[in-house]
N, C-alpha and C. Protein backbone atom coordinates (compact mmCIF):
# COMPACT_ATOMS: atom_id res chain seq x y z
N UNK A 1 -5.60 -17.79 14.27
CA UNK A 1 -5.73 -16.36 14.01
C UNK A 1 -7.08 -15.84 14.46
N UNK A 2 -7.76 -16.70 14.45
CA UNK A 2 -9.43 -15.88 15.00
C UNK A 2 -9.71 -16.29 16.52
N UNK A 3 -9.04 -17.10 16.89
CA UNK A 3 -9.21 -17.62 18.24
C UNK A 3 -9.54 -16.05 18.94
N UNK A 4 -8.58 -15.20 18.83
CA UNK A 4 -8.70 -13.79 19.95
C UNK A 4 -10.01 -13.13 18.92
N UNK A 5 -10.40 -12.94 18.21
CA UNK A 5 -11.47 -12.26 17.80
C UNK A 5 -12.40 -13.11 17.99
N UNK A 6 -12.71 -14.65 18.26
CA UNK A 6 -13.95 -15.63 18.32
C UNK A 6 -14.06 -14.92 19.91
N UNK A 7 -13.10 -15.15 20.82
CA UNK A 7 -13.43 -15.27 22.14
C UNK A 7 -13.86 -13.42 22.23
N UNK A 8 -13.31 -12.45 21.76
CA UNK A 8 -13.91 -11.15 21.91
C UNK A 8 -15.49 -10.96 21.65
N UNK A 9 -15.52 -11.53 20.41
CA UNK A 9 -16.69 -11.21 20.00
C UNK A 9 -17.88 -12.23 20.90
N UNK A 10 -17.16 -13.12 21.27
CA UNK A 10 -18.37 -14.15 22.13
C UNK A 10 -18.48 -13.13 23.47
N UNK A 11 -17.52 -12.32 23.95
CA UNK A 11 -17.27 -11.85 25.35
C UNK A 11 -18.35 -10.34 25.42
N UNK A 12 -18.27 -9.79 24.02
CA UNK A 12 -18.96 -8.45 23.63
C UNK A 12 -20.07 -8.99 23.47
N UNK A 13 -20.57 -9.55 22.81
CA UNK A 13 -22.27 -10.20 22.56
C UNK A 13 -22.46 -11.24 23.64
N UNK A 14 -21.83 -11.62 24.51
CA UNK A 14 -22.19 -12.73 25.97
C UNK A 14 -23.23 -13.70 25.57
N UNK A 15 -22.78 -13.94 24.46
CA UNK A 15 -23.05 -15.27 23.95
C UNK A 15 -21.87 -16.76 24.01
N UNK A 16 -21.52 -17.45 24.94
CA UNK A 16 -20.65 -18.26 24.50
C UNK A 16 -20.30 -19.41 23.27
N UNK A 17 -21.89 -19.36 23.10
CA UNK A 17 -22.01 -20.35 21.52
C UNK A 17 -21.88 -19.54 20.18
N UNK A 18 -21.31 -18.47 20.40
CA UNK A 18 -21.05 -17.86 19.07
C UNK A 18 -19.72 -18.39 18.45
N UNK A 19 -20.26 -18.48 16.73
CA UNK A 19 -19.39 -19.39 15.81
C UNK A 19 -19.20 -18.27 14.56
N UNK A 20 -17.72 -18.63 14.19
CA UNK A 20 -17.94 -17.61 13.18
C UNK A 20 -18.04 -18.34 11.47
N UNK A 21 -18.92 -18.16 10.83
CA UNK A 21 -19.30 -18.86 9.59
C UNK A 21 -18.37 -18.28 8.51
N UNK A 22 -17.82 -19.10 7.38
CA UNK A 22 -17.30 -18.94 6.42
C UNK A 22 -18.74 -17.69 4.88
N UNK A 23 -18.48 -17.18 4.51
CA UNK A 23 -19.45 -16.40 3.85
C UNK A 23 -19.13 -17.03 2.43
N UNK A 24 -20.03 -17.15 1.94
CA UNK A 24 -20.18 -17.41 0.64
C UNK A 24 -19.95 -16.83 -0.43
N UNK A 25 -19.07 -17.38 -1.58
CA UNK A 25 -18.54 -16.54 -2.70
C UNK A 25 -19.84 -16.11 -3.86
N UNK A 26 -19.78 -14.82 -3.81
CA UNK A 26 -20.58 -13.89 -4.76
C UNK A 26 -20.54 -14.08 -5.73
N UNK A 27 -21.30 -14.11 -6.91
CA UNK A 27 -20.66 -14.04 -8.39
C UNK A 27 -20.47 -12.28 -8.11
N UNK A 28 -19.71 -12.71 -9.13
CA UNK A 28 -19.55 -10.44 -9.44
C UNK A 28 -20.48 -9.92 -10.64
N UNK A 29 -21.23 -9.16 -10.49
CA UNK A 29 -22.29 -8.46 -11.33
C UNK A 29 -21.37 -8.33 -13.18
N UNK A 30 -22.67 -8.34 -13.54
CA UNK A 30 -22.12 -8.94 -15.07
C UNK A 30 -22.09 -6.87 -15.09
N UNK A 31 -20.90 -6.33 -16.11
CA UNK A 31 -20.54 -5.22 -16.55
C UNK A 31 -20.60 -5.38 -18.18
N UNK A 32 -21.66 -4.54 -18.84
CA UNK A 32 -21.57 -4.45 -19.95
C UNK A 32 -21.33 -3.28 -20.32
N UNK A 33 -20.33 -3.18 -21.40
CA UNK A 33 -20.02 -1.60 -21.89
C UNK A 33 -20.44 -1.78 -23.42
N UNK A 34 -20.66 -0.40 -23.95
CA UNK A 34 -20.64 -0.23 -25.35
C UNK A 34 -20.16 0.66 -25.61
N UNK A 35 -19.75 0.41 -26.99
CA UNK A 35 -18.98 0.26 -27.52
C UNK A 35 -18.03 2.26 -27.85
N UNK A 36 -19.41 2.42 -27.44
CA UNK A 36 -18.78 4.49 -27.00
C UNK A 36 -18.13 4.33 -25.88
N UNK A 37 -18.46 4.22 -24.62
CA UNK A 37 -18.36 4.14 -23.24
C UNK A 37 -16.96 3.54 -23.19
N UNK A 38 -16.28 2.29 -24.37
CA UNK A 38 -15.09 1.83 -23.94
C UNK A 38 -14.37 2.61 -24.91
N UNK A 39 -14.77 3.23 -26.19
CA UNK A 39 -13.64 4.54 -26.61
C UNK A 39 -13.68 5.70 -25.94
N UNK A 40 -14.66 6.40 -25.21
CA UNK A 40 -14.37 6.96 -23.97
C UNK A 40 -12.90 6.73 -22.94
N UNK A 41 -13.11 5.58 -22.56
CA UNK A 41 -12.63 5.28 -21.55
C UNK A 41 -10.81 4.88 -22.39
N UNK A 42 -11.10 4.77 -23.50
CA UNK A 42 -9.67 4.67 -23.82
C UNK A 42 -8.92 5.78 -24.56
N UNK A 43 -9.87 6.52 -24.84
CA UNK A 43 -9.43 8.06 -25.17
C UNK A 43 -8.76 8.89 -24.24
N UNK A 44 -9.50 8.59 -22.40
CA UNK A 44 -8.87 8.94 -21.45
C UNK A 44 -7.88 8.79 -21.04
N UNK A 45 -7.67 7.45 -21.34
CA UNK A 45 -6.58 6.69 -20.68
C UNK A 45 -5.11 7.36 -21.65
N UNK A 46 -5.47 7.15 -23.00
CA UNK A 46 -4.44 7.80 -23.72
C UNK A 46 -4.05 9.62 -23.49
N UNK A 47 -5.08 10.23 -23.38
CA UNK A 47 -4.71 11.68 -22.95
C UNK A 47 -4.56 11.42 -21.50
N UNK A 48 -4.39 10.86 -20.33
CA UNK A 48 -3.72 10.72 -19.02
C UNK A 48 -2.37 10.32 -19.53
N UNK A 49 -2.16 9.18 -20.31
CA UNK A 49 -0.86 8.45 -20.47
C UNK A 49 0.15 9.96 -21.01
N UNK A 50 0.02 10.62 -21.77
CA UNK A 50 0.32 11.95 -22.85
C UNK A 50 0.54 12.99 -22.02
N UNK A 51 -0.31 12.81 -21.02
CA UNK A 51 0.01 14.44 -20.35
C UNK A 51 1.18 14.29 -19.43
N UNK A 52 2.40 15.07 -19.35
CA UNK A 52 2.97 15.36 -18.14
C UNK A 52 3.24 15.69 -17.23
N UNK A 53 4.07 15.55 -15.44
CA UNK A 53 3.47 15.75 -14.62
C UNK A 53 4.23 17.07 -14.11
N UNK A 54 3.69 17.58 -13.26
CA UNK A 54 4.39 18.94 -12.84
C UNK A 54 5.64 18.03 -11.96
N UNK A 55 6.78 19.49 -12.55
CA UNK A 55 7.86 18.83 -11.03
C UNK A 55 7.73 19.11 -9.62
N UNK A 56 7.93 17.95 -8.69
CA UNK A 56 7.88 18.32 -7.27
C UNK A 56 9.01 19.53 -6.89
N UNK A 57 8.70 20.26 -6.31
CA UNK A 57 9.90 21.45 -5.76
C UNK A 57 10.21 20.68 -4.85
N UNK A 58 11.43 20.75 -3.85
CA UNK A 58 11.89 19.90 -3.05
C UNK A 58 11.94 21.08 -1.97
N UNK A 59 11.05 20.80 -0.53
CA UNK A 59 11.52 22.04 0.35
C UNK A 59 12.42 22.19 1.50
C-alpha cells in the first residue's frame, strides 16, 4: 500500500533513500473535570436528549 506513495514522495523530494518511519504512540493528555463542569455537561446532554426536532418539509 505505500509502495506508490514511498516512490512519489522519493520522486517529489529527489531523494532516492527516502524511508518512511513508523511514528510513535502518544500518550493522550490526562483530562480532568470537576465536578460542576461534568453536571454542566450532563445537564446539556439531558436538555439536547428532551428537546425535539423540527420536521423536514419534503420539496
Amino acid at each position: 500500500f505505500e509502495k506508490p506513495f514511498l516512490w512519489l514522495a522519493r520522486k517529489l523530494i529527489g531523494d532516492g533513500n527516502l524511508e518512511f518511519v513508523a511514528m510513535p504512540a502518544l500518550v493522550p493528555p490526562e483530562v480532568t473535570m470537576d465536578p460542576q463542569w461534568q453536571n454542566q455537561i450532563e445537564k446539556d446532554l439531558k436538555e439536547a436528549q428532551d428537546t425535539a426536532l423540527p420536521e423536514e418539509d419534503e420539496d
